[in-house]
PDB file of N, CA and C in Angstrom:
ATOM      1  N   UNK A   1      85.953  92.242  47.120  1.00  0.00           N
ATOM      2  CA  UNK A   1      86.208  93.597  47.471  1.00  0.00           C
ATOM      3  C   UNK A   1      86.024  94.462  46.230  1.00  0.00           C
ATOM      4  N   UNK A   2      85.293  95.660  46.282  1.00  0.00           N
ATOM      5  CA  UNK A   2      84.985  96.396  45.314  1.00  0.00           C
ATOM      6  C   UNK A   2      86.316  97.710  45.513  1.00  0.00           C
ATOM      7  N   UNK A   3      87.075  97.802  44.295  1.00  0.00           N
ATOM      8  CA  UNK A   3      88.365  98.642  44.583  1.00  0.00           C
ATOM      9  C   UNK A   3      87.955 100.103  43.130  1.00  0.00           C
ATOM     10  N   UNK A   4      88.066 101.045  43.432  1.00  0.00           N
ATOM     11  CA  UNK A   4      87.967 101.719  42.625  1.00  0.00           C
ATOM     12  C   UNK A   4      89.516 102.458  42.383  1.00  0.00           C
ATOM     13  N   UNK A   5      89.811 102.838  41.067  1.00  0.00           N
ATOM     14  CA  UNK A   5      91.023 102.999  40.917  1.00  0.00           C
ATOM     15  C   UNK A   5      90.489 104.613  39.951  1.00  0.00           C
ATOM     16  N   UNK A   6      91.683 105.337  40.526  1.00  0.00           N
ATOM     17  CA  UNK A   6      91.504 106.741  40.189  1.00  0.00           C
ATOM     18  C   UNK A   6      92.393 106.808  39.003  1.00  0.00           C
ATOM     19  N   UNK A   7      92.094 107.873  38.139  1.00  0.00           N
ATOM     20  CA  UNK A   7      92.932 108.090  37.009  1.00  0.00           C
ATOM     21  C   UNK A   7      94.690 108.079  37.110  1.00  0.00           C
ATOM     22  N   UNK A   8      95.039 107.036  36.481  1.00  0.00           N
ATOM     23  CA  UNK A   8      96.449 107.260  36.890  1.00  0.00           C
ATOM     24  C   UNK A   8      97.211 106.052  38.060  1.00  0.00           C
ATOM     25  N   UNK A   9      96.338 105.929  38.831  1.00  0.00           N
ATOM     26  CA  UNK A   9      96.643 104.877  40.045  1.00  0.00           C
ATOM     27  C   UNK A   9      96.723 103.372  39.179  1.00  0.00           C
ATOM     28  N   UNK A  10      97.817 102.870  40.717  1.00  0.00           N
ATOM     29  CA  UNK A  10      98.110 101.695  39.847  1.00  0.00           C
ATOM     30  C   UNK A  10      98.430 100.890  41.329  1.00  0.00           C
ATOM     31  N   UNK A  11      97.915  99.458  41.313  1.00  0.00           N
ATOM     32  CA  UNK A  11      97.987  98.671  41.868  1.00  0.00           C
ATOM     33  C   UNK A  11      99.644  97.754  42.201  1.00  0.00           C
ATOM     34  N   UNK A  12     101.232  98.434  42.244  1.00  0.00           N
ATOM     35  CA  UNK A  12     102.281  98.049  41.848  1.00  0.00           C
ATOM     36  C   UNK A  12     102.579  96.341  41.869  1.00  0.00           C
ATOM     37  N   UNK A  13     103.610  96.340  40.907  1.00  0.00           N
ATOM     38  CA  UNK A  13     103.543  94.575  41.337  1.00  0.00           C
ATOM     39  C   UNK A  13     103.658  94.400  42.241  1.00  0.00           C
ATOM     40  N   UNK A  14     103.234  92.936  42.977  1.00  0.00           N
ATOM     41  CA  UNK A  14     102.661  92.064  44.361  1.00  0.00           C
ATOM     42  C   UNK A  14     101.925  91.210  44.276  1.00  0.00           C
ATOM     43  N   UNK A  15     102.261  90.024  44.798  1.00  0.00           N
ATOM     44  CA  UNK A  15     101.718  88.741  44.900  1.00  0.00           C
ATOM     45  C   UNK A  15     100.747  88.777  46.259  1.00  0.00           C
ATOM     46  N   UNK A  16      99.360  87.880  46.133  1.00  0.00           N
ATOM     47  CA  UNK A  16      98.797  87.333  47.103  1.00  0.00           C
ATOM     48  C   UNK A  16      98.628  85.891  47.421  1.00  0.00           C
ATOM     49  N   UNK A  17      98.845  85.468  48.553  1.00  0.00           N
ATOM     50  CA  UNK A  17      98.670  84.209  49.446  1.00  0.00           C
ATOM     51  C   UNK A  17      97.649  83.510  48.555  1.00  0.00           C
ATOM     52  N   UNK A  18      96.420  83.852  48.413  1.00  0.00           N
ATOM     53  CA  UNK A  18      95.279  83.393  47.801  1.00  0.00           C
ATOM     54  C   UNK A  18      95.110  83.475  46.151  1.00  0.00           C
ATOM     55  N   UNK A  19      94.443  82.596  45.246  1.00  0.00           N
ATOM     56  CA  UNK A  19      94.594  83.004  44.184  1.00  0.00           C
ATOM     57  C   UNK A  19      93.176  83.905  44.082  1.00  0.00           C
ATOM     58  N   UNK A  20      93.404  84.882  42.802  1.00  0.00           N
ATOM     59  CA  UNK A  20      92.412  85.817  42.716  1.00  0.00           C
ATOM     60  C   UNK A  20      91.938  85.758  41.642  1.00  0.00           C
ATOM     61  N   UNK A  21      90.692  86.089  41.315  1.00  0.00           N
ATOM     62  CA  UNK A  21      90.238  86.787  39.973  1.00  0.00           C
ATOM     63  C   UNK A  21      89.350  88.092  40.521  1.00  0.00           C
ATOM     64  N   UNK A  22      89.632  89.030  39.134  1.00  0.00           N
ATOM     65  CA  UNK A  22      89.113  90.336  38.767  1.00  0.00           C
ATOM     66  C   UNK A  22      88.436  90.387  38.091  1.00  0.00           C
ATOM     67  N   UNK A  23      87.148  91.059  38.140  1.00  0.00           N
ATOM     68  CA  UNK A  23      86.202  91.542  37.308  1.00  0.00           C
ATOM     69  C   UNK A  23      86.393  92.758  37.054  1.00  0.00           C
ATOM     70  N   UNK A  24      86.785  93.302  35.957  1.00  0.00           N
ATOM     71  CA  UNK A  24      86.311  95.092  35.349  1.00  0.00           C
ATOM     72  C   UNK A  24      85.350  94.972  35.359  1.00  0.00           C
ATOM     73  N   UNK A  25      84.587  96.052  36.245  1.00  0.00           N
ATOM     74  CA  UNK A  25      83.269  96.411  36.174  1.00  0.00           C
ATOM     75  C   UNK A  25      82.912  97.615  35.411  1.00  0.00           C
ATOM     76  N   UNK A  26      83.968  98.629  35.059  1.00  0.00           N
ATOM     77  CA  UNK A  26      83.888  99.473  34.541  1.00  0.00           C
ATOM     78  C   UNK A  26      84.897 100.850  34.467  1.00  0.00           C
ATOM     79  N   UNK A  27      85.291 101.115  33.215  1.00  0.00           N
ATOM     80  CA  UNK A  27      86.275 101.563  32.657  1.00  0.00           C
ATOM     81  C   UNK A  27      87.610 100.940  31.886  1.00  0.00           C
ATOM     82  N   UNK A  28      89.049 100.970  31.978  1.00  0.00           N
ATOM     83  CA  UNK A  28      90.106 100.035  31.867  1.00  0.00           C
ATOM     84  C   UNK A  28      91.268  99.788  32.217  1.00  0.00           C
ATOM     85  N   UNK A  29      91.673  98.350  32.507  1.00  0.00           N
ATOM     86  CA  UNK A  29      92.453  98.222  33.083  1.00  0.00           C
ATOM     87  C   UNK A  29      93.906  97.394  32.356  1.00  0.00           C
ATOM     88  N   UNK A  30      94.973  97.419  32.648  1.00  0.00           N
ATOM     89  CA  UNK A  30      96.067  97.116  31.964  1.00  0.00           C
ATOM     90  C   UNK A  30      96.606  95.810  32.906  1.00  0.00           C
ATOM     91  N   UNK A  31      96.927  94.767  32.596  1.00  0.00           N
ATOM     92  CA  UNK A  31      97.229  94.010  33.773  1.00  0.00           C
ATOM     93  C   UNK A  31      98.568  93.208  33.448  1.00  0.00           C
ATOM     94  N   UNK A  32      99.322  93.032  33.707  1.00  0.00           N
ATOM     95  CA  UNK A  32     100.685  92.609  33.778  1.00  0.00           C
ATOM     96  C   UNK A  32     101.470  91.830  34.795  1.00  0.00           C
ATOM     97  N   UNK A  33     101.566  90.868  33.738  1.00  0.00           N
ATOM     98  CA  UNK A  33     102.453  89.281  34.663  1.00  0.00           C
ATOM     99  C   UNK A  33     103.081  88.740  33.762  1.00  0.00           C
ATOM    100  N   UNK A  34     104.038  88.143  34.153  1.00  0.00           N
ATOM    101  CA  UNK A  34     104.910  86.814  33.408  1.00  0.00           C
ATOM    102  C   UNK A  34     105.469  87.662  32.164  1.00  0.00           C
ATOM    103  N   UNK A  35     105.425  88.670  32.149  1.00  0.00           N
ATOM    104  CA  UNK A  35     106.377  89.520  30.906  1.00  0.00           C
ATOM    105  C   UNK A  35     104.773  89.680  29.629  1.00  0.00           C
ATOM    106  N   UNK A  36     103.492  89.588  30.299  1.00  0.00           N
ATOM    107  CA  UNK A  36     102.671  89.654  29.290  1.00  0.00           C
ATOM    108  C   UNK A  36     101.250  90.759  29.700  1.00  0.00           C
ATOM    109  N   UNK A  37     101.099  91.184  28.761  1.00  0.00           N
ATOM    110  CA  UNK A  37      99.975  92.769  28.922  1.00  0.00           C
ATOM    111  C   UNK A  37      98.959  92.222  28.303  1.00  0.00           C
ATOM    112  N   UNK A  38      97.405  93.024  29.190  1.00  0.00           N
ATOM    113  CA  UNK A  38      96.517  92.528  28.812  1.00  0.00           C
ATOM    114  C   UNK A  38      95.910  93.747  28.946  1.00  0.00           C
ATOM    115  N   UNK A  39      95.012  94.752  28.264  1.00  0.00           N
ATOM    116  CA  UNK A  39      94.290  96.086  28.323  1.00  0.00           C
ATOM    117  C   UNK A  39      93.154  95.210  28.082  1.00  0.00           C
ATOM    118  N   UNK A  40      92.136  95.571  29.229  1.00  0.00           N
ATOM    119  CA  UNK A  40      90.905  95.611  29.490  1.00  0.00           C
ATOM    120  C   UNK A  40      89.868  96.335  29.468  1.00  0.00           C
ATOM    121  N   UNK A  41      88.569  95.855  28.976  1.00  0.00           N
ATOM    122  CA  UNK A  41      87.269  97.085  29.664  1.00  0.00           C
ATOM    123  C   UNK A  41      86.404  95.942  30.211  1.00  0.00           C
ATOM    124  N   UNK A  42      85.094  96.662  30.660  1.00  0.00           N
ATOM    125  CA  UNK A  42      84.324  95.701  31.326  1.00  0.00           C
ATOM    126  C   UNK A  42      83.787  94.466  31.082  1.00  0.00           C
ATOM    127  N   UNK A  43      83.709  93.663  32.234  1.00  0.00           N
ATOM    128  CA  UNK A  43      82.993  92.699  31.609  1.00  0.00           C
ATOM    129  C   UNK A  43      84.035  91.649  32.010  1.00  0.00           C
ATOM    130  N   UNK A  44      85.704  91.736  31.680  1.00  0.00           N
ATOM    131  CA  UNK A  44      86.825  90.858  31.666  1.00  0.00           C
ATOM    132  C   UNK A  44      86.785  90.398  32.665  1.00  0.00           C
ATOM    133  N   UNK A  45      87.276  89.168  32.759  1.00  0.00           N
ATOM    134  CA  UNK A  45      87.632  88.754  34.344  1.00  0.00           C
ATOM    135  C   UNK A  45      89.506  87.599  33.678  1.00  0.00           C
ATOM    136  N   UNK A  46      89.810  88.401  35.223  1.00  0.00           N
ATOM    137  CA  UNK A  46      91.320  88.189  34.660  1.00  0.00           C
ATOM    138  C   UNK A  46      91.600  87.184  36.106  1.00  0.00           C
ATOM    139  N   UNK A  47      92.714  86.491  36.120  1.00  0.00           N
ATOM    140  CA  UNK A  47      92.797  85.179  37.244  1.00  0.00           C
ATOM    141  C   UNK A  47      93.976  85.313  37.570  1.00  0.00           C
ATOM    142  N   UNK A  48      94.709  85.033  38.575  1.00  0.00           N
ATOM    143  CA  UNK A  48      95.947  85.203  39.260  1.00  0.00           C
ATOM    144  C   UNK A  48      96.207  83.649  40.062  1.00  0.00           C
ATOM    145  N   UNK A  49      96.988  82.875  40.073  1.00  0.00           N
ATOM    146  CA  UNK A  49      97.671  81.969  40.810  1.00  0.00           C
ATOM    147  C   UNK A  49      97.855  82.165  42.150  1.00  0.00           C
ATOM    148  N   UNK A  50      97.398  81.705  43.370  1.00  0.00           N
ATOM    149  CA  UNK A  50      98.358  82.097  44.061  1.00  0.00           C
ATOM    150  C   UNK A  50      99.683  82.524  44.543  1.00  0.00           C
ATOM    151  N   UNK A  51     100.316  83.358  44.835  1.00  0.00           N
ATOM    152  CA  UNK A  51     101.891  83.765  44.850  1.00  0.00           C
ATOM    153  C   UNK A  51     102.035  84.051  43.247  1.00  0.00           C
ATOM    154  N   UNK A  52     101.696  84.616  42.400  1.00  0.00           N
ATOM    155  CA  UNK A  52     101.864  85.087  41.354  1.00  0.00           C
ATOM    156  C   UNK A  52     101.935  86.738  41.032  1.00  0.00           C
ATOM    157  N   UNK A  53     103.158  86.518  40.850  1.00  0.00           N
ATOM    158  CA  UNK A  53     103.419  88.562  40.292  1.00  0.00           C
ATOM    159  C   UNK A  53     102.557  88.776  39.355  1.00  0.00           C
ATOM    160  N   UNK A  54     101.959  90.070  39.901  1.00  0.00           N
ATOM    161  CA  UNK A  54     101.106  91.025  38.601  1.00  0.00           C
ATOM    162  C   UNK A  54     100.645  92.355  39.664  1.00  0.00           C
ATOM    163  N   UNK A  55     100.704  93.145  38.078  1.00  0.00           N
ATOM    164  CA  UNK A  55     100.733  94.545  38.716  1.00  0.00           C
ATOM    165  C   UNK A  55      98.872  95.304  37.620  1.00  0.00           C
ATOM    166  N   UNK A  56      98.481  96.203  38.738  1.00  0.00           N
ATOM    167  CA  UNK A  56      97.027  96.240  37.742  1.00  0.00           C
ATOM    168  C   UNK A  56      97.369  97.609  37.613  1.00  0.00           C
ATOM    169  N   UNK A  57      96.953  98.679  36.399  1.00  0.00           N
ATOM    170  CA  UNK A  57      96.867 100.507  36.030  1.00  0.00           C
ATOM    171  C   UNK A  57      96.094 100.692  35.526  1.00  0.00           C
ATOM    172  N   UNK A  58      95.539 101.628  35.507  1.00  0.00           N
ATOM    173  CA  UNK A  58      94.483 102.530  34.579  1.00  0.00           C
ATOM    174  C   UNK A  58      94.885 103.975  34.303  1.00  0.00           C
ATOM    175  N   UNK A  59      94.539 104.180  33.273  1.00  0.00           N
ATOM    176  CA  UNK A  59      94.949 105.347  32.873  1.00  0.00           C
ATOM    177  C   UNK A  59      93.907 106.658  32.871  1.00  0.00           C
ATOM    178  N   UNK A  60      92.490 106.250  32.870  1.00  0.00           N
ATOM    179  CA  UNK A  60      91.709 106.946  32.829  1.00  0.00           C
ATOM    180  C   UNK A  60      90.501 106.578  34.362  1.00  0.00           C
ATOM    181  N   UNK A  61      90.739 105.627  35.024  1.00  0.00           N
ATOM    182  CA  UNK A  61      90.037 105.396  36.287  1.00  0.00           C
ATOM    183  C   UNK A  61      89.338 103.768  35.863  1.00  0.00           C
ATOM    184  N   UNK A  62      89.052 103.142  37.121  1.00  0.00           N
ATOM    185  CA  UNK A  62      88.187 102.175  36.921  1.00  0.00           C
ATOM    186  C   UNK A  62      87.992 101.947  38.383  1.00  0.00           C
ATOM    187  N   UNK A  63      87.005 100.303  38.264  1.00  0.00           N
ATOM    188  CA  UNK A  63      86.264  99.736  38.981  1.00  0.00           C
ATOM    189  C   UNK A  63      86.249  98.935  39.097  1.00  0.00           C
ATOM    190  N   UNK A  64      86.484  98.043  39.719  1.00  0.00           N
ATOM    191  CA  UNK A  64      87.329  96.217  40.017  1.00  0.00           C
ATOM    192  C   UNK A  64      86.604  95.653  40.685  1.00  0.00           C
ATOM    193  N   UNK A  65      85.938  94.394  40.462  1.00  0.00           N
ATOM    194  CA  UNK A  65      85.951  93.363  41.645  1.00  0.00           C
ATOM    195  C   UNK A  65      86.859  92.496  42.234  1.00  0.00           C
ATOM    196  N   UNK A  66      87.415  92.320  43.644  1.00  0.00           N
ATOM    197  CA  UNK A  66      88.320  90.916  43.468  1.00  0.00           C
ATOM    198  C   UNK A  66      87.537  90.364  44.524  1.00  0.00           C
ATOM    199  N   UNK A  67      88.014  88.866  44.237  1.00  0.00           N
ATOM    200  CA  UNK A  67      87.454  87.828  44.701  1.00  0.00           C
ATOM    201  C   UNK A  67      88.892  86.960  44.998  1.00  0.00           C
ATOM    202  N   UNK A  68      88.895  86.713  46.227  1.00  0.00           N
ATOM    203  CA  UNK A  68      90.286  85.692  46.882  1.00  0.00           C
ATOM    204  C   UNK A  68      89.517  84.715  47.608  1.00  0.00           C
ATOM    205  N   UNK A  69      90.214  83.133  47.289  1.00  0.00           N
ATOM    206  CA  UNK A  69      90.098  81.961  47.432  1.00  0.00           C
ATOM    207  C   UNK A  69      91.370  81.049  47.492  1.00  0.00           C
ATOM    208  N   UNK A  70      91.434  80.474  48.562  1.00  0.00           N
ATOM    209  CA  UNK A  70      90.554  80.548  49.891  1.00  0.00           C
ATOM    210  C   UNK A  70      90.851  81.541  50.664  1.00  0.00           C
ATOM    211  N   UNK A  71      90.401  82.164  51.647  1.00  0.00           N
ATOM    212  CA  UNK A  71      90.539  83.506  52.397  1.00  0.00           C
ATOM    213  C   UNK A  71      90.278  82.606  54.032  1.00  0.00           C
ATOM    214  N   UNK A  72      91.221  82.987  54.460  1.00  0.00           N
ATOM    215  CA  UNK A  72      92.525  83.311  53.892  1.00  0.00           C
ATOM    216  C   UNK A  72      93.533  82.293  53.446  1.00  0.00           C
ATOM    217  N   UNK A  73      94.220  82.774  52.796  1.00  0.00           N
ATOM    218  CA  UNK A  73      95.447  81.184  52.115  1.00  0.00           C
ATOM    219  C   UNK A  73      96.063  81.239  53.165  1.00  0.00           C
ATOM    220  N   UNK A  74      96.940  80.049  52.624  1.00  0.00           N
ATOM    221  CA  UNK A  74      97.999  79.267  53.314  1.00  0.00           C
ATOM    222  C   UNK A  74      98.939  80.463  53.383  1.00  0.00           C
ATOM    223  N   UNK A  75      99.663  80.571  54.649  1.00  0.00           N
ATOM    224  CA  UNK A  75     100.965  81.615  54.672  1.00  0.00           C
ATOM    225  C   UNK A  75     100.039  83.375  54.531  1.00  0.00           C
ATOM    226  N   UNK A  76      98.977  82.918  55.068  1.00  0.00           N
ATOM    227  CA  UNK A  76      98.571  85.155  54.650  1.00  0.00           C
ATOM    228  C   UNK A  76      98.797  85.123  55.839  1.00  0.00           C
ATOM    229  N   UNK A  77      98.795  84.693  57.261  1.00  0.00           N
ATOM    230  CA  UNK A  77      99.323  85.321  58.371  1.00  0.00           C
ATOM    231  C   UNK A  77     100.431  84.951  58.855  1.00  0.00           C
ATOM    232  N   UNK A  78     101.451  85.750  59.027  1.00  0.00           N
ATOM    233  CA  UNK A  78     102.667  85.657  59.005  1.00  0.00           C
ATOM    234  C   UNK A  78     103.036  84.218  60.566  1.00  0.00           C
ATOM    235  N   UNK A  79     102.464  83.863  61.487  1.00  0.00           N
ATOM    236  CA  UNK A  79     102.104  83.628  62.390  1.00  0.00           C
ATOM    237  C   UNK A  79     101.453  81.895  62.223  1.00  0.00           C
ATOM    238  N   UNK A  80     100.798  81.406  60.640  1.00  0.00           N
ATOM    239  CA  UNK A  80     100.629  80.863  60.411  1.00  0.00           C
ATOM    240  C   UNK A  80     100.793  79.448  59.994  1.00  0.00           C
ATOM    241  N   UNK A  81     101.080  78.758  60.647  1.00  0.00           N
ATOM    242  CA  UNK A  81     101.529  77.195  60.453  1.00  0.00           C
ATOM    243  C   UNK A  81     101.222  76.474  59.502  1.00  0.00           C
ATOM    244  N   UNK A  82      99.744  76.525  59.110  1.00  0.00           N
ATOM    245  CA  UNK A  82      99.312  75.293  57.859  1.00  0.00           C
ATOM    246  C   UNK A  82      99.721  76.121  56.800  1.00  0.00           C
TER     247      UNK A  82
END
């Protein structure tokens, strides 16, 4: 999913079912988990655990790729047994 983030906007902390990675495609991004900060520009690709807190901001705008695997995880539909 291509997410564009406006000056100021911020992705709040929240975990996903699936684990993820992010690509900055362009501009920067601040990313925060486990009590640890990471300021980004393009090019980075940052990785998430499944069920793992992290929260993404920019201060001046950006441009994200994410990529979730497997899609959908275990437990993304509430309804979901396996």
């Amino acid at each position: 999913m291509l997410i564009g983030l406006d000056p100021g906007q911020a992705l709040g902390d929240h975990q996903l079912h699936e684990r993820s990675w992010i690509v900055v495609l362009d501009g920067r991004v601040r990313f925060e988990s486990g009590g640890e900060t990471i300021d980004a520009g393009p090019g980075y690709l940052a990785w998430f655990d499944a069920d793992q807190r992290h929260s993404i901001s920019t201060d001046d705008g950006a441009r994200i790729l994410l990529l979730l695997a497997p899609w959908p995880g275990k437990g993304h539909y509430h309804d979901d047994a396996t």
